[in-house]
C-alpha atoms as a PDB file:
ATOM      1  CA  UNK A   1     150.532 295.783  75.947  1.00  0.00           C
ATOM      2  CA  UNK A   2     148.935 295.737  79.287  1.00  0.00           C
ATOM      3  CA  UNK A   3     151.705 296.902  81.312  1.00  0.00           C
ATOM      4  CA  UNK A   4     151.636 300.854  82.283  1.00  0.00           C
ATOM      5  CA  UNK A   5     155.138 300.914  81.112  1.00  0.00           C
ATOM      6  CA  UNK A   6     154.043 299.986  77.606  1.00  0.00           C
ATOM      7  CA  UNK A   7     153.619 302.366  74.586  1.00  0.00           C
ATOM      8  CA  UNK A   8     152.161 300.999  71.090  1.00  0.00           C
ATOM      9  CA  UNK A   9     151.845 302.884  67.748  1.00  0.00           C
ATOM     10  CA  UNK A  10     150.369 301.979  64.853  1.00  0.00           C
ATOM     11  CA  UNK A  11     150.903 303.373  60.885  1.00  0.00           C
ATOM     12  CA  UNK A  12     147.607 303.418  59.120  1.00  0.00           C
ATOM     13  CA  UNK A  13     147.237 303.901  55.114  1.00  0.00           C
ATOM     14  CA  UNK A  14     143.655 303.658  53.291  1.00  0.00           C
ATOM     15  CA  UNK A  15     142.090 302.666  57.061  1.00  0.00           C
ATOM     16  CA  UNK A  16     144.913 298.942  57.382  1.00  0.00           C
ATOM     17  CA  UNK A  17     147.154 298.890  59.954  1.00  0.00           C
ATOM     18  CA  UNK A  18     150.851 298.829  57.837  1.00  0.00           C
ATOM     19  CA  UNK A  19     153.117 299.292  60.880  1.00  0.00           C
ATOM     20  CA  UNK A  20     153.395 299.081  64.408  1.00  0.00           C
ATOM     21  CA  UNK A  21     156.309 300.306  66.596  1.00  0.00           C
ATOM     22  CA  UNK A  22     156.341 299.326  70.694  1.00  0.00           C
ATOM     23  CA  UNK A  23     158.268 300.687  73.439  1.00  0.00           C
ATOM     24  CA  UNK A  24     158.593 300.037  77.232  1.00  0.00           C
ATOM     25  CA  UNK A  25     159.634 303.211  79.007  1.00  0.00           C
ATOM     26  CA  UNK A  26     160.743 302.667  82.883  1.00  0.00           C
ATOM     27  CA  UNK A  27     161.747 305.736  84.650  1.00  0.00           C
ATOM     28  CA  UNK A  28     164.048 307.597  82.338  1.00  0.00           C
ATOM     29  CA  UNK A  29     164.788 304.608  79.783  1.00  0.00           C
ATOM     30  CA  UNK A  30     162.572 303.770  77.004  1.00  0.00           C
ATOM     31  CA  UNK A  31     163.418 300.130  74.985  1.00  0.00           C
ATOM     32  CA  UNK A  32     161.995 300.029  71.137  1.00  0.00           C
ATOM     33  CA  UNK A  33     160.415 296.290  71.784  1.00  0.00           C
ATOM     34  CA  UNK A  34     159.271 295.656  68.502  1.00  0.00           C
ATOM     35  CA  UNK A  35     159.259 298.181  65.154  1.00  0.00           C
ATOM     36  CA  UNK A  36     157.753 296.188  61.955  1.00  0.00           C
ATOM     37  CA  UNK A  37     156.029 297.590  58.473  1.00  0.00           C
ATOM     38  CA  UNK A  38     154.060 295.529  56.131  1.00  0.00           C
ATOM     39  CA  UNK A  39     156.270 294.011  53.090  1.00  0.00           C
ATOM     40  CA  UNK A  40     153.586 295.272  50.715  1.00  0.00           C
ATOM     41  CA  UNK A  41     154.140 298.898  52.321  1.00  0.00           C
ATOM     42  CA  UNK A  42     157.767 299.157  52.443  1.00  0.00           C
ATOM     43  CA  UNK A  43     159.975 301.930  51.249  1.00  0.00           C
ATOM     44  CA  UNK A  44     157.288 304.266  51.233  1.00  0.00           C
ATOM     45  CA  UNK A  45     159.128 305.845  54.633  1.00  0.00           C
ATOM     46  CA  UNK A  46     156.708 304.050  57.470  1.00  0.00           C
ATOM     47  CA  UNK A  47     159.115 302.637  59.511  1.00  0.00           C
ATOM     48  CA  UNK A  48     161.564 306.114  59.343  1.00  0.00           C
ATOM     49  CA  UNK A  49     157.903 307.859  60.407  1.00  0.00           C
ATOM     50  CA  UNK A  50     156.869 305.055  62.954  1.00  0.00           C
ATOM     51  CA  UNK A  51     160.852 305.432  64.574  1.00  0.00           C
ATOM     52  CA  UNK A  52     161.126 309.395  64.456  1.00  0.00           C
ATOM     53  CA  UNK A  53     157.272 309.574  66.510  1.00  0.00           C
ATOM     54  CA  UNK A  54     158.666 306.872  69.094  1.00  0.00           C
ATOM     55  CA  UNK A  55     161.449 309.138  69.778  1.00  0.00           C
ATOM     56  CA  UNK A  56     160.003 312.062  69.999  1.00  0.00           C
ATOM     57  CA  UNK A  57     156.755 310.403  72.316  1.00  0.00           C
ATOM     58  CA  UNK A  58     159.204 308.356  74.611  1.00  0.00           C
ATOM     59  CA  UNK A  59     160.964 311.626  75.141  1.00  0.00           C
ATOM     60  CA  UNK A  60     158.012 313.248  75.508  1.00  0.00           C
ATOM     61  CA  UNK A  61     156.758 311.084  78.104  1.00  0.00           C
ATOM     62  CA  UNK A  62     160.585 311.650  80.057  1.00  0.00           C
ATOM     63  CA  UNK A  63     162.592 309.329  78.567  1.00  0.00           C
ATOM     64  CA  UNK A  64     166.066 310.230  77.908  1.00  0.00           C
ATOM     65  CA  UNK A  65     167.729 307.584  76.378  1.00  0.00           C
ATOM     66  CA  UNK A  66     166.423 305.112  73.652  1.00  0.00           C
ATOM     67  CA  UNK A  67     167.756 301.557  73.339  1.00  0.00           C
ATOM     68  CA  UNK A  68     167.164 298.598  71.178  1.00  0.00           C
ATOM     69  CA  UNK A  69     168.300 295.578  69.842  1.00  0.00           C
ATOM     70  CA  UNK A  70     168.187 294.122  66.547  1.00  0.00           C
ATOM     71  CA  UNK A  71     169.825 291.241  64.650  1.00  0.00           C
ATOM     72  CA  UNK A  72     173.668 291.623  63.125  1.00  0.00           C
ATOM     73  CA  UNK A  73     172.170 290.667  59.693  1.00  0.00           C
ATOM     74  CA  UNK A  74     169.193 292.801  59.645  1.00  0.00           C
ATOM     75  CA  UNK A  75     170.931 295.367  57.326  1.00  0.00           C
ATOM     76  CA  UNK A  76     168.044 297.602  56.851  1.00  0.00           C
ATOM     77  CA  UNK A  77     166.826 298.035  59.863  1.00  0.00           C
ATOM     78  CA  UNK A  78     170.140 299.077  61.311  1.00  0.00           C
ATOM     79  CA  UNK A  79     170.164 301.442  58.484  1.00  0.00           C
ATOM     80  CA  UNK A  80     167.236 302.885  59.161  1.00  0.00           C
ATOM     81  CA  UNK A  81     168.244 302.926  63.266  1.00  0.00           C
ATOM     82  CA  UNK A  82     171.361 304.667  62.756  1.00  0.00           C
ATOM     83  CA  UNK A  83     169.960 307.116  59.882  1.00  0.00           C
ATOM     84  CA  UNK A  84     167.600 308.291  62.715  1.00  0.00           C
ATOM     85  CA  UNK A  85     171.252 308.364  65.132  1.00  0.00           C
ATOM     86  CA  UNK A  86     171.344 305.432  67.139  1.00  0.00           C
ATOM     87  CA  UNK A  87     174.471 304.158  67.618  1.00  0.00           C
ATOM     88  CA  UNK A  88     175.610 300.735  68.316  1.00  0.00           C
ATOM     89  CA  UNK A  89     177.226 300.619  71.952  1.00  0.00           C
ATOM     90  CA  UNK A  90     177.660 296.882  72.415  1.00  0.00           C
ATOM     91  CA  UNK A  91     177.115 293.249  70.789  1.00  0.00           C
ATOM     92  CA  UNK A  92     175.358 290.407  72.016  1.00  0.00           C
ATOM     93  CA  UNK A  93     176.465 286.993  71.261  1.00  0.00           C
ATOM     94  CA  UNK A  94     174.152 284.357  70.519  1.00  0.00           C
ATOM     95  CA  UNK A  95     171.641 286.355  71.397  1.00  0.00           C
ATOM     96  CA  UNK A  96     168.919 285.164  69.380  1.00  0.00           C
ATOM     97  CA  UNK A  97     167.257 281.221  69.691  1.00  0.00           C
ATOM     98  CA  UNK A  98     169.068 280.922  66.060  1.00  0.00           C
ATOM     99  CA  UNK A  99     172.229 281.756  67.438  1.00  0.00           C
ATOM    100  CA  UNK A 100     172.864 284.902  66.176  1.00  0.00           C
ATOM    101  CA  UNK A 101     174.214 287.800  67.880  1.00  0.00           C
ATOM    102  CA  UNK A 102     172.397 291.173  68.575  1.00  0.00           C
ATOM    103  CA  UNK A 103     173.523 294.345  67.894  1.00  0.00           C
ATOM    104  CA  UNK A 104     172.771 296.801  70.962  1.00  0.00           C
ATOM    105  CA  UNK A 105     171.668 300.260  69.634  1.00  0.00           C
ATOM    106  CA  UNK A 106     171.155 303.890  71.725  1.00  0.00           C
ATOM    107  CA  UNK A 107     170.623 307.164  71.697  1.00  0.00           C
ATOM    108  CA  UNK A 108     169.831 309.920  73.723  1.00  0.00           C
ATOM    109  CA  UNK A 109     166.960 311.772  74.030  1.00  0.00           C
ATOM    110  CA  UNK A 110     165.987 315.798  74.915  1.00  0.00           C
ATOM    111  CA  UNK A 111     162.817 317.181  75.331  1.00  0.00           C
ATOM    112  CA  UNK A 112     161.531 319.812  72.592  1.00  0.00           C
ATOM    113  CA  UNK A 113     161.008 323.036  74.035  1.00  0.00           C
ATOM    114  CA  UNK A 114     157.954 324.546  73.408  1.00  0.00           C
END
């Protein structure tokens, strides 16, 4: 969290944190590090919120491209990744310490005019 390149968000609901979402963004490339919502407070729409501000901030902030990874049996959160339209360009075997492979996911990013 200390680096210049980092970028952390958190959601917020009767003054408890119930989400956080962090992102490195180098140059023109911003990576989601981490997204994650409290069980008690899911499928009230954080995460969808937490995910649609990080791309609109890291492309904000000049980033044009938005990448990730996330685990091939986290069904959810790829559902809510490609809901918000990233798309999986590439898999990563054994990946994880487990053994399991990550899913690579991107999109790009533009600028809202103003």
């Amino acid at each position: 969290l200390g680096r210049s390149i980092a970028r952390c968000w958190v959601a917020e609901r009767d003054e408890k944190i119930v989400g956080y979402a962090l992102a490195w963004i180098v140059v023109d490339r911003a990576e989601l590090m981490s997204i994650a919502v409290d069980p008690e407070a899911r499928g009230a729409g954080i995460g969808r919120a937490l995910l649609e501000h990080v791309l609109a901030r890291c492309a904000e902030a000049g980033a044009r491209e938005l990448v990730l990874e996330v685990r091939a049996s986290n069904g959810p959160a790829i559902a809510l990744y490609e809901a918000a339209g990233l798309a999986q360009t590439a898999r990563r075997a054994r990946y994880y310490r487990d053994g399991e492979d990550a899913l690579v996911h991107a999109r790009a990013l533009t600028r809202r005019s103003t």
